[in-house]
Protein backbone atom coordinates (compact mmCIF):
# COMPACT_ATOMS: atom_id res chain seq x y z
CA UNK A 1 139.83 98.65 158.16
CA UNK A 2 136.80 96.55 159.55
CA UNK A 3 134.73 99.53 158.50
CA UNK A 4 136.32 100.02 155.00
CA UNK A 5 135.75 96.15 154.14
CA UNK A 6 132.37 96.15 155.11
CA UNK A 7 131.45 98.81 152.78
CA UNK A 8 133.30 97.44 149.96
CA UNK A 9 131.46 93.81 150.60
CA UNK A 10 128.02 95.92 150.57
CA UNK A 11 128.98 97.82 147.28
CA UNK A 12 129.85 94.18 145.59
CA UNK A 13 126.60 92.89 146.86
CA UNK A 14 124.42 95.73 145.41
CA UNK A 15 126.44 95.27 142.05
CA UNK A 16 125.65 91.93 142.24
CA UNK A 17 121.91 92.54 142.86
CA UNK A 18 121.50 95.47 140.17
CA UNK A 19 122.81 93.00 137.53
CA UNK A 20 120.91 90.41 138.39
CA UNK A 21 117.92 93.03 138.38
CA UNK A 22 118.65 94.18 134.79
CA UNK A 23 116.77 93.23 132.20
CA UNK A 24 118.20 89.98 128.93
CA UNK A 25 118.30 91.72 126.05
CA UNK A 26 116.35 89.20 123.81
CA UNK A 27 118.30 90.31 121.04
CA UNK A 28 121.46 89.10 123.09
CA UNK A 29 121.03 84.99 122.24
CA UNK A 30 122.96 85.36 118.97
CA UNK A 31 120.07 83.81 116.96
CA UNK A 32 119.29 86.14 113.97
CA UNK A 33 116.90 88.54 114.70
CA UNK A 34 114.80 91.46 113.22
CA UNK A 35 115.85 94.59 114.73
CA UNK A 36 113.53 97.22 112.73
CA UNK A 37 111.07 96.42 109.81
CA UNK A 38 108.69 99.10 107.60
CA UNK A 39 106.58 98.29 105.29
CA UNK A 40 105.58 99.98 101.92
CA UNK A 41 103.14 102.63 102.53
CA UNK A 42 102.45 101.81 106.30
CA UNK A 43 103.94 104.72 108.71
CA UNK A 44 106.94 103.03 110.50
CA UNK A 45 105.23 104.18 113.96
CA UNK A 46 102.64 101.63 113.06
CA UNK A 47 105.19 98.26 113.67
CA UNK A 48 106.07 97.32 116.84
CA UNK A 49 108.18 94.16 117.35
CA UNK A 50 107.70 92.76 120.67
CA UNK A 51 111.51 90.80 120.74
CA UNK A 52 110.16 88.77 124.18
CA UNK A 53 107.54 86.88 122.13
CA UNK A 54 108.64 87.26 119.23
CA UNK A 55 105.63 89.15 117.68
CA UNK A 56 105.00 92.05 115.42
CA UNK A 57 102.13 94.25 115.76
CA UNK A 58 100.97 95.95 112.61
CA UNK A 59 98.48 98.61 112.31
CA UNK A 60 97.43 98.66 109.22
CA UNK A 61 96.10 102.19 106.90
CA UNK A 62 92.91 102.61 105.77
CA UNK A 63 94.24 101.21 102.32
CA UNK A 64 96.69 98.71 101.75
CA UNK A 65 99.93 100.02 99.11
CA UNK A 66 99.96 96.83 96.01
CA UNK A 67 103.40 96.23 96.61
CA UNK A 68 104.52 95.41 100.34
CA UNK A 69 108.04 94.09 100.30
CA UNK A 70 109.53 95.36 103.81
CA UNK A 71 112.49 97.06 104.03
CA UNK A 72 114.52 95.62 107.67
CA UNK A 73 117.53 95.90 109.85
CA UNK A 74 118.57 92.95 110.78
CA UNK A 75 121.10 91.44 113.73
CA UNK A 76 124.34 90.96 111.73
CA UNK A 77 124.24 87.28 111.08
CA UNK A 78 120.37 87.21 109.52
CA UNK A 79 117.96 87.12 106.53
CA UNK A 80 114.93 87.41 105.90
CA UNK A 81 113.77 84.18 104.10
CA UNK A 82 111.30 84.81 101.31
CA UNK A 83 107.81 84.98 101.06
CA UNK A 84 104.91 86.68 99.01
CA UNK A 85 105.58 89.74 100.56
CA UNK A 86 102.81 91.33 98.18
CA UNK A 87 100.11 89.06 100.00
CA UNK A 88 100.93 90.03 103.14
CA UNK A 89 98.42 91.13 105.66
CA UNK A 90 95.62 89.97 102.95
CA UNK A 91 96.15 86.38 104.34
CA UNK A 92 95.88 84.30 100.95
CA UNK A 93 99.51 82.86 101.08
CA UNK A 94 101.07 80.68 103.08
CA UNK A 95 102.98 82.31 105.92
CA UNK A 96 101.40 85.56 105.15
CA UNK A 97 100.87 85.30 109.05
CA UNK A 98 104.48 85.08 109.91
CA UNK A 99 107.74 86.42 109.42
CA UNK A 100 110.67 84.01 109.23
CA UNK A 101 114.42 84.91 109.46
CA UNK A 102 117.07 82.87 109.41
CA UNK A 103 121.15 82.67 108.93
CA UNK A 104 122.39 85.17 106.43
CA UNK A 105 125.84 82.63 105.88
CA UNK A 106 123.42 80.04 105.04
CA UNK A 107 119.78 80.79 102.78
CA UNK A 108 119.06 77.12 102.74
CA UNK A 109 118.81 76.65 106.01
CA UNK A 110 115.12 76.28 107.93
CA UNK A 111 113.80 79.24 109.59
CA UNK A 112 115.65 79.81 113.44
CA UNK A 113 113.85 82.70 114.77
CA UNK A 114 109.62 82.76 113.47
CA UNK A 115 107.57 85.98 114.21
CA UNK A 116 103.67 86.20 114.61
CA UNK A 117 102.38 88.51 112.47
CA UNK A 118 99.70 90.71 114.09
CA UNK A 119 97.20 93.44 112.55
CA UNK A 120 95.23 96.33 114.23
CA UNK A 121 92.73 98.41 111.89
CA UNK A 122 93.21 102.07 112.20
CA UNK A 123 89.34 102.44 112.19
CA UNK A 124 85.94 100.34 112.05
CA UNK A 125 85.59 99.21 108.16
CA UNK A 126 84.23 102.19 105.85
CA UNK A 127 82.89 102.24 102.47
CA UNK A 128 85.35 104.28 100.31
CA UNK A 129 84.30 107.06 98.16
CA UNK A 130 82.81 106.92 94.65
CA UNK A 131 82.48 109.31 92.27
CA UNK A 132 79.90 107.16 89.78
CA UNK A 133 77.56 104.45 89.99
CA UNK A 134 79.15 100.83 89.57
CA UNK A 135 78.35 98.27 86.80
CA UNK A 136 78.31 94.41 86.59
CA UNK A 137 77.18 92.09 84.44
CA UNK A 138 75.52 89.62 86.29
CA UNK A 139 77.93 86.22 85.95
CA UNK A 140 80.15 84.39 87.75
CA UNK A 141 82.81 86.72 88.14
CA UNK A 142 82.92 89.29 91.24
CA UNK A 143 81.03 92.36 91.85
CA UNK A 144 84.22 94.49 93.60
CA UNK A 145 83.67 97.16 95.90
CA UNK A 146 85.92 99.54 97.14
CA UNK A 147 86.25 99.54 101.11
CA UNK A 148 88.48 101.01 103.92
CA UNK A 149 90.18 99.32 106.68
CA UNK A 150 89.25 95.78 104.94
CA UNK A 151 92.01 94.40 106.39
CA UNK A 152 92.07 93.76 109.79
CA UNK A 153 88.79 93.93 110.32
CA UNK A 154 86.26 90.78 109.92
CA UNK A 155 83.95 90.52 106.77
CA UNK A 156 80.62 91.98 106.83
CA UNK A 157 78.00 89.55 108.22
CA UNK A 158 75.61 90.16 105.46
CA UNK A 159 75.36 91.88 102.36
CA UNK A 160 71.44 93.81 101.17
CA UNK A 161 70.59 94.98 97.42
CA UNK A 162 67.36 97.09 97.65
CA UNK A 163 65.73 97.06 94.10
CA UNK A 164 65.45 101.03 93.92
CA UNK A 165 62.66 100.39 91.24
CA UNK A 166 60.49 97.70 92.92
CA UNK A 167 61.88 97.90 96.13
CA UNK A 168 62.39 94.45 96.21
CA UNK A 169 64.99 93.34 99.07
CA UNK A 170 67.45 90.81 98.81
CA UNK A 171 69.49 89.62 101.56
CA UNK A 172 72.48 87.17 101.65
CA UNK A 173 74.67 85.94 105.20
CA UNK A 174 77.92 85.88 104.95
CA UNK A 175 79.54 83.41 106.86
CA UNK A 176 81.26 80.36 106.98
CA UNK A 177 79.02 77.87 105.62
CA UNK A 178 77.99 76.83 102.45
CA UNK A 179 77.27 78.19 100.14
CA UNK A 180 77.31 81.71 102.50
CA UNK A 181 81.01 81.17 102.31
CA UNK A 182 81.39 81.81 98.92
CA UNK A 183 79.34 85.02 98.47
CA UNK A 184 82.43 87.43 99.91
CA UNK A 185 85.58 87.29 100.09
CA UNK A 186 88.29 90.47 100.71
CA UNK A 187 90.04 90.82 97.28
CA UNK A 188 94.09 90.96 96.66
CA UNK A 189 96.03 91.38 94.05
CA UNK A 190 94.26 93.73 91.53
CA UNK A 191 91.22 93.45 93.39
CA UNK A 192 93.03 94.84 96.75
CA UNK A 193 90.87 97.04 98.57
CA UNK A 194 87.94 95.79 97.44
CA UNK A 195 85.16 93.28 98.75
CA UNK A 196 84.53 90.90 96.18
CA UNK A 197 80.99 89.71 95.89
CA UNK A 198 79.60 86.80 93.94
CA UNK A 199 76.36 87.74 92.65
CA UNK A 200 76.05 83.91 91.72
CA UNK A 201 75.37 82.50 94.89
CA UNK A 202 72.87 85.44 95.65
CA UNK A 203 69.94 83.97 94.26
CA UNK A 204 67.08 86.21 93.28
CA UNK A 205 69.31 89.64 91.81
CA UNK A 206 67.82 90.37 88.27
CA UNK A 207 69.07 93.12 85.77
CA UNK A 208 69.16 96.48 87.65
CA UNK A 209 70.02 99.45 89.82
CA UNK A 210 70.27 98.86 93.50
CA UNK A 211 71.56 100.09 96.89
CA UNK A 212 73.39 98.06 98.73
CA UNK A 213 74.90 97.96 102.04
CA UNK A 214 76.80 95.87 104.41
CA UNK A 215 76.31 94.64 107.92
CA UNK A 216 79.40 94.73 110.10
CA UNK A 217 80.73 92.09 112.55
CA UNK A 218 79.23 94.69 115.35
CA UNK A 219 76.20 95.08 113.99
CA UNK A 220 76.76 98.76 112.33
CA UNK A 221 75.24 99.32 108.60
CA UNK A 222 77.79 100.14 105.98
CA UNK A 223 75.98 101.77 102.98
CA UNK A 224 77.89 101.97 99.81
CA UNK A 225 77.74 106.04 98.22
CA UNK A 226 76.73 104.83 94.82
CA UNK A 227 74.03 102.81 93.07
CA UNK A 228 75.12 99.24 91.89
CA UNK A 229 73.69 98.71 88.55
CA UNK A 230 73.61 94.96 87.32
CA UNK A 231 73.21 94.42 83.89
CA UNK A 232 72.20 91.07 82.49
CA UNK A 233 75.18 88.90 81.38
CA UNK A 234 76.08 86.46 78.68
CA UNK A 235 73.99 82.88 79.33
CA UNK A 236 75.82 80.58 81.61
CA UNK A 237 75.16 76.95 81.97
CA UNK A 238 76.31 75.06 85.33
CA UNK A 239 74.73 72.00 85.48
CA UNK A 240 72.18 69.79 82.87
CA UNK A 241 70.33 66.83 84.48
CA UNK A 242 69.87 63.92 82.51
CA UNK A 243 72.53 63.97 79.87
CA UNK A 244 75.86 62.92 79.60
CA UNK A 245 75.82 60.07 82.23
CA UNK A 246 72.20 59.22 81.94
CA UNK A 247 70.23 58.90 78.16
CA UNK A 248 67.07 60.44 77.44
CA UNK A 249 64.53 59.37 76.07
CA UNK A 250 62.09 61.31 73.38
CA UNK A 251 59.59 63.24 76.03
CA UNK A 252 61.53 63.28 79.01
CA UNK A 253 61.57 66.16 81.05
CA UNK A 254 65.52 67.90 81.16
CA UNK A 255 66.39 70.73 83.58
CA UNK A 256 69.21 73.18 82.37
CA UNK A 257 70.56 75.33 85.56
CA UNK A 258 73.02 78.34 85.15
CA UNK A 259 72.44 82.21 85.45
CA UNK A 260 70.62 84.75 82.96
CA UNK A 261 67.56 82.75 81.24
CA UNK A 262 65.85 84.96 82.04
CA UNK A 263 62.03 84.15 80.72
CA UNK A 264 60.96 86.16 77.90
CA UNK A 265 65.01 87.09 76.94
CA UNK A 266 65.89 83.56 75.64
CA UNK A 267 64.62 80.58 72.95
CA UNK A 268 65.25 77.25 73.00
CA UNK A 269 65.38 75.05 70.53
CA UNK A 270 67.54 71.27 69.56
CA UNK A 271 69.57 70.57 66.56
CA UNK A 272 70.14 67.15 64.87
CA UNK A 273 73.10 66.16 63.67
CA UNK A 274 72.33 67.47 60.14
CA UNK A 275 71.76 70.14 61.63
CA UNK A 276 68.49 70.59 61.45
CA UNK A 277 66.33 73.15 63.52
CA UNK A 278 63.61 71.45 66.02
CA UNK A 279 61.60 73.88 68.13
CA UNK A 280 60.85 73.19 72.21
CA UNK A 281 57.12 74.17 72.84
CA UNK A 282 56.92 72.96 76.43
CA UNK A 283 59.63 75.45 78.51
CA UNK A 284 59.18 76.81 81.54
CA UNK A 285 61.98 79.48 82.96
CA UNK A 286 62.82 80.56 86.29
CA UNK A 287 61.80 84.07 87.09
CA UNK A 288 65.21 85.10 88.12
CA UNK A 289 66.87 82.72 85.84
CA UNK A 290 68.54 80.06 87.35
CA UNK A 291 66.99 77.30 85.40
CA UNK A 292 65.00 76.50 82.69
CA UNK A 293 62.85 73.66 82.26
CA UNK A 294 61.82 71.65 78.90
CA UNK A 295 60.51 68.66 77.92
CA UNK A 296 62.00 66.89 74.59
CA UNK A 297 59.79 66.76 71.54
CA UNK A 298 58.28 63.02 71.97
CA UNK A 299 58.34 62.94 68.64
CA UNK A 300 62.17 62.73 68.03
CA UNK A 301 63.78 59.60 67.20
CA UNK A 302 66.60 58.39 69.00
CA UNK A 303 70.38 59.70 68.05
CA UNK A 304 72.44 62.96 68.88
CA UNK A 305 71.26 66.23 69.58
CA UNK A 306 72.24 69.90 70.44
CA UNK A 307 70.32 72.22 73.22
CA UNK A 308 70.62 75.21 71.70
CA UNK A 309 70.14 78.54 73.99
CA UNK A 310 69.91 81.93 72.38
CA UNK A 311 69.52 85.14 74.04
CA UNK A 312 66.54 87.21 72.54
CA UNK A 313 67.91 90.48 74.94
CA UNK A 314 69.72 92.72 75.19
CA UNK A 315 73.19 90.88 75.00
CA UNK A 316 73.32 88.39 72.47
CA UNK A 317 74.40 85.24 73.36
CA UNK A 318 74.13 81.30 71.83
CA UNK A 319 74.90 78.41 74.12
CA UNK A 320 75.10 74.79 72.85
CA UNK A 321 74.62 71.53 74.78
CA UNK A 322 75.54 67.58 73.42
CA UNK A 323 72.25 65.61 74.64
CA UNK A 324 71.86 61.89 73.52
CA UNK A 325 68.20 60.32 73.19
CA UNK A 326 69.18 56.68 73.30
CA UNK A 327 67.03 53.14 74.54
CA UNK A 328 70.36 51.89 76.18
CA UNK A 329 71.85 52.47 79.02
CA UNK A 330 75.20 53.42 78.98
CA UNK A 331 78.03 50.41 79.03
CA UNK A 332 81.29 50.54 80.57
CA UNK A 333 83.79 52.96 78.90
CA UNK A 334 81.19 54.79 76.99
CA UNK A 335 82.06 57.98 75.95
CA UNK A 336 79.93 60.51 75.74
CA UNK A 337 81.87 63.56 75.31
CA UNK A 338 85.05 63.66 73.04
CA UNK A 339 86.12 67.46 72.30
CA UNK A 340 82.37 68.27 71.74
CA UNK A 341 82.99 70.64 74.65
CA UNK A 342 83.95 73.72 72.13
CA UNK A 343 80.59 74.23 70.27
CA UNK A 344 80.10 77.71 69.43
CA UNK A 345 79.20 76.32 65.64
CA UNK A 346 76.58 74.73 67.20
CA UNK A 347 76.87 72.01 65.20
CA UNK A 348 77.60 68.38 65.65
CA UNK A 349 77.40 67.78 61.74
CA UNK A 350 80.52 66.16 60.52
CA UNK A 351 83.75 64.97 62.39
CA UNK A 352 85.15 66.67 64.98
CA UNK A 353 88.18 68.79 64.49
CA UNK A 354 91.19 68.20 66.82
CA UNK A 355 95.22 69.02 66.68
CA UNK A 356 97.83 66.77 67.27
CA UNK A 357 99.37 66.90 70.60
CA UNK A 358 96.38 68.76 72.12
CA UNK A 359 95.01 67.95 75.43
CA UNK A 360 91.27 66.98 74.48
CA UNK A 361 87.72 66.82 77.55
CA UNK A 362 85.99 63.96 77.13
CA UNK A 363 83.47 62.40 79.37
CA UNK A 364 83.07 58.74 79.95
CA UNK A 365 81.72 55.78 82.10
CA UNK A 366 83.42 54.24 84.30
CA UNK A 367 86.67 54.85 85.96
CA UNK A 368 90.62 53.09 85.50
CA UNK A 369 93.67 54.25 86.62
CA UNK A 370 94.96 52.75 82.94
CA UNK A 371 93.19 53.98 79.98
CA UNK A 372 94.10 54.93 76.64
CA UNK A 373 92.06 55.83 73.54
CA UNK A 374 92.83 53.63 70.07
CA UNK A 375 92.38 55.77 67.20
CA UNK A 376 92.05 53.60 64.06
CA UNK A 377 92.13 55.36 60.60
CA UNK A 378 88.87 55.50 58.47
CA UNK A 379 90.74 55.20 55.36
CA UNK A 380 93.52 52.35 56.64
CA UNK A 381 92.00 50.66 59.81
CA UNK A 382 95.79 49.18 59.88
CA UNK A 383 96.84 52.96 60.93
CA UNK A 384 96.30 52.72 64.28
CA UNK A 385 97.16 55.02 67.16
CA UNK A 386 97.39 55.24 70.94
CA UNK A 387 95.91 58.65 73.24
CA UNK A 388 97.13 58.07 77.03
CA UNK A 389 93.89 58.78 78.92
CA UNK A 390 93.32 60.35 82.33
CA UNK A 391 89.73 59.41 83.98
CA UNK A 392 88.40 60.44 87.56
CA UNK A 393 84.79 58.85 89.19
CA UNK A 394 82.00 60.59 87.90
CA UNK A 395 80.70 60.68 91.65
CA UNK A 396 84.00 62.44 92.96
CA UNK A 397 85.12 64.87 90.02
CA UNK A 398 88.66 66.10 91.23
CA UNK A 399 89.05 67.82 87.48
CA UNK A 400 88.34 67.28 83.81
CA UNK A 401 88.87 63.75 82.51
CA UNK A 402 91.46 64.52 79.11
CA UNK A 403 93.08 62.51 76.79
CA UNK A 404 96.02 63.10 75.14
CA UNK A 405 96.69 62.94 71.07
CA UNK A 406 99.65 61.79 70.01
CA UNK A 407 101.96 64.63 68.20
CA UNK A 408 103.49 62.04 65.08
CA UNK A 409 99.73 61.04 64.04
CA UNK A 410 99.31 61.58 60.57
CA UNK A 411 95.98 63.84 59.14
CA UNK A 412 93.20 61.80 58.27
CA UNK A 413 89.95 60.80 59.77
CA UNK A 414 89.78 58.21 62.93
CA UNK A 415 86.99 56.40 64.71
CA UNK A 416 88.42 56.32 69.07
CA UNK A 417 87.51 53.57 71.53
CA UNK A 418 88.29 53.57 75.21
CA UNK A 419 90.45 50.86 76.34
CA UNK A 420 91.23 49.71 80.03
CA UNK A 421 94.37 48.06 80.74
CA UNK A 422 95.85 46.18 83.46
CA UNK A 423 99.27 46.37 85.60
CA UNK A 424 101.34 44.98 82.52
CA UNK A 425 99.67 47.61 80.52
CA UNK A 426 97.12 45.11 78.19
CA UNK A 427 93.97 45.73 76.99
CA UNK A 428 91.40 44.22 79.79
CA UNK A 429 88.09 45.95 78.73
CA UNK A 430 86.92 47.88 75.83
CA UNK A 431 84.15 50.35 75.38
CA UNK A 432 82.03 51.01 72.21
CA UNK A 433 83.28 53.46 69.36
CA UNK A 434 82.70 56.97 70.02
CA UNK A 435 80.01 58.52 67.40
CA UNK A 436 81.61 60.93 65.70
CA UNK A 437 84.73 60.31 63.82
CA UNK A 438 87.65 62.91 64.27
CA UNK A 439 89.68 64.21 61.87
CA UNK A 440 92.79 65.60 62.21
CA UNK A 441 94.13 68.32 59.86
C-alpha cells in the first residue's frame, strides 16, 4: 500500500511539473487578438506573427500590389480598427507601422492589443525592366522610376545623370539634410514602385538624354536599363528679389530665380500699365537656368510694371511678374498684391476682375490677427463693403495671405483698403488704397 501511494504521489508530482513546464498560449489572455493575416498580393508564407511580442514580420515581393487591405482571422471577440491599409508598408500614413485590434462588441473603443509592423526585402533593391527610354520635362514635378524591392530596403545614397552627349556628370546625395532630403523620395499611391526624383533640387541638369544610376545603402551601383531623356519645361518662377516687400527703384538690379531660362531660349522685357512694351538690354542668365539677372531701364519713371518672360524655345511659354518702381518705402498695411496673382493676360491695364464670394491672394505689410478689407464703390462711395482678411508675417509664411469677398456685393467697380482692428473689432490702423480698382461683374 506504502508502495502503491508512493507511486501515485510521484505521478501527481510529474503532472504537476509537466504543466508547469508547458508553454501560455499568448492567445489565452482573452484580449482580442490576430490569429492569421494575408495581405493582397504578398504569399501568406511571407507573415509571421510572433503572438509573444506582439510583432508581425512581413517580407515583402519585389513589387508592392496598389491595393493592400488584409484579409484576417481574428480571436472571437476582435476587430481590426481601421487604417490606410493602401499605405501600408510605404510608411506615409500614420500607423502604417502598426496594426491595431481591438473589441469587436465595441468599434469605438481605443486599441487593446497594438502589433509592430516589420518588413524584410526579398532581395537587395533592383532597377525594374524597361522597354523604352523615359521622358521628363524638366519642372518641379517628379522624375519616377520604376524599381524592385523599394520597400524595405533604404533609399539610394546618391543618384548620377551622365550627359551621354557631353559626358558631363552630375551627382546629387541623398540623405537627410537639406535640401538632399528632398531630391528622393519612394513613391505611393500612383507612383508605387517607383523612386521619385526631383530634378529641381539637382542643380546643373539641362535639356537631354542621360544615364543614370543609383548608389545603394551598401555601396552597390544600380544602373537604370534605359536612357532618361529631359526635355526642357514650361518657365517656372520661385522666388523675385526686390519686389513685393521692397520697391525698386528705376536702375536697380532684380534677380528672378526659378527653373528653365535657359540663356538664348527666353526674352525679357516690362510692361506698363497701358500696356506698353519696354525692352531689358542689360540680362544676364544662368547657364543651367536657375536665375536670370536684369537691371531696370533707369530711364523708367516710377509706377506699376509687369516682368514679362517669354520662352523663345522649343516650348512656348509667357510668365508675368507685378514689380513696383516707387521712392517710398512701403507703410503699414500696404498692399502690394490684390488678385494680380492670375496674369496670363499679362496685363495690369484696367481693374482687376474678381467674383463674389471668391477667396482672393493678396500680399501686404505688416501682420494682425484682425484685418478686413473696405471696399468702397467708385460710383457711390456710400456703398461700402467689408472682406474678412487672413494675414501671416512675411518673415514666417505658414500659407497664402487671402481675403475673402463678400457673396451679396453688388457689380460695380471698388477701390479696397486694409484695415486693422482691435479686440472689440474697430478700426485701429488703416493702410493706403490699393492701386488698381476691382470690379466685380
Amino acid at each position: 500500500m506504502r508502495h502503491f501511494c508512493t507511486k501515485y504521489l510521484l505521478g501527481l508530482l510529474l503532472m504537476a511539473l509537466l504543466a508547469s513546464c508547458k508553454p501560455v498560449d499568448p492567445i489565452a489572455d482573452g484580449k482580442p487578438r490576430i490569429k492569421a493575416i494575408t495581405f493582397p498580393g504578398i504569399p501568406a508564407e511571407n507573415v509571421k506573427i510572433d503572438q509573444k511580442n506582439l510583432r508581425i514580420t512581413v517580407t515583402l515581393p519585389p513589387t508592392l500590389s496598389a491595393h493592400r487591405t488584409p484579409e484576417a482571422t481574428l480571436t472571437y471577440n476582435a476587430q481590426l480598427l481601421p487604417k490606410e491599409w493602401d499605405n501600408s508598408f510605404v510608411g506615409y500614413c500614420k500607423g502604417c507601422e502598426t496594426i491595431e485590434v481591438g473589441y469587436r462588441t465595441n468599434p469605438d473603443a481605443p486599441a487593446i492589443t497594438v502589433y509592430k509592423v516589420e518588413t524584410l526585402p526579398t532581395a537587395p533593391l533592383a532597377a525594374a525592366p524597361l522597354s523604352a527610354p523615359l521622358e521628363h520635362l524638366l519642372s518641379r514635378d517628379r522624375l519616377y522610376i520604376p524599381m524592385l524591392n523599394l520597400y524595405a530596403n533604404p533609399l539610394p545614397q546618391k543618384v548620377t545623370f551622365t550627359n551621354q552627349a557631353s559626358g558631363e556628370i552630375i551627382s546629387a546625395e541623398i540623405n537627410e539634410n537639406y535640401p538632399n532630403s528632398f531630391i528622393a523620395h519612394k513613391g505611393d499611391r500612383g507612383a508605387l514602385n517607383h523612386i521619385g526624383i526631383n530634378t529641381s533640387y539637382i542643380r546643373d541638369l539641362l535639356p537631354g538624354t542621360y544615364k543614370v544610376a543609383f548608389t545603394s545603402a551598401e555601396g552597390t551601383t544600380i544602373h537604370i536599363p534605359q536612357p532618361v531623356v529631359l526635355k526642357q519645361g514650361l518657365i517656372q518662377v520661385f522666388s523675385i528679389t526686390n519686389t513685393e516687400y521692397k520697391r525698386l527703384q528705376p536702375g536697380d538690379e532684380l534677380i528672378v530665380q526659378g527653373l528653365n531660362l535657359l540663356p538664348g531660349t527666353i526674352a525679357l522685357s516690362m510692361v506698363d500699365s497701358t500696356d506698353r512694351v519696354i525692352e531689358v538690354p542689360e540680362v544676364e542668365c544662368d547657364p543651367y537656368g536657375r536665375w536670370c539677372k536684369l537691371k531696370t531701364p533707369s530711364t523708367l519713371s516710377y509706377g506699376h510694371y509687369l516682368l514679362r518672360i517669354t520662352s523663345t524655345g522649343p516650348v512656348k511659354d509667357q510668365t508675368c511678374i507685378l514689380v513696383h518702381l516707387r521712392s517710398k518705402p512701403l507703410v503699414p498695411f500696404e498692399v502690394t498684391m490684390f488678385g494680380d496673382n492670375n496674369l496670363s493676360e499679362c496685363s495690369i491695364r484696367g481693374p482687376i476682375t474678381i467674383q463674389r464670394g471668391s477667396k482672393v491672394i493678396l500680399i501686404a505689410s505688416g501682420y494682425e490677427p484682425r484685418a478686413r478689407f473696405k471696399l468702397t464703390s467708385v460710383q457711390n462711395s456710400s456703398q461700402v463693403y467689408y472682406a474678412p482678411a487672413v494675414l501671416y508675417t512675411i518673415n514666417s509664411y505658414p500659407g497664402f495671405e487671402y481675403a475673402t469677398i463678400p457673396s451679396d456685393i453688388q457689380s460695380g467697380r471698388y477701390r479696397i483698403v486694409l484695415q486693422a482692428l482691435d479686440e472689440q473689432g474697430q478700426v485701429k490702423a488703416e493702410g493706403p488704397p490699393y492701386w488698381r480698382e476691382i470690379r466685380i461683374p
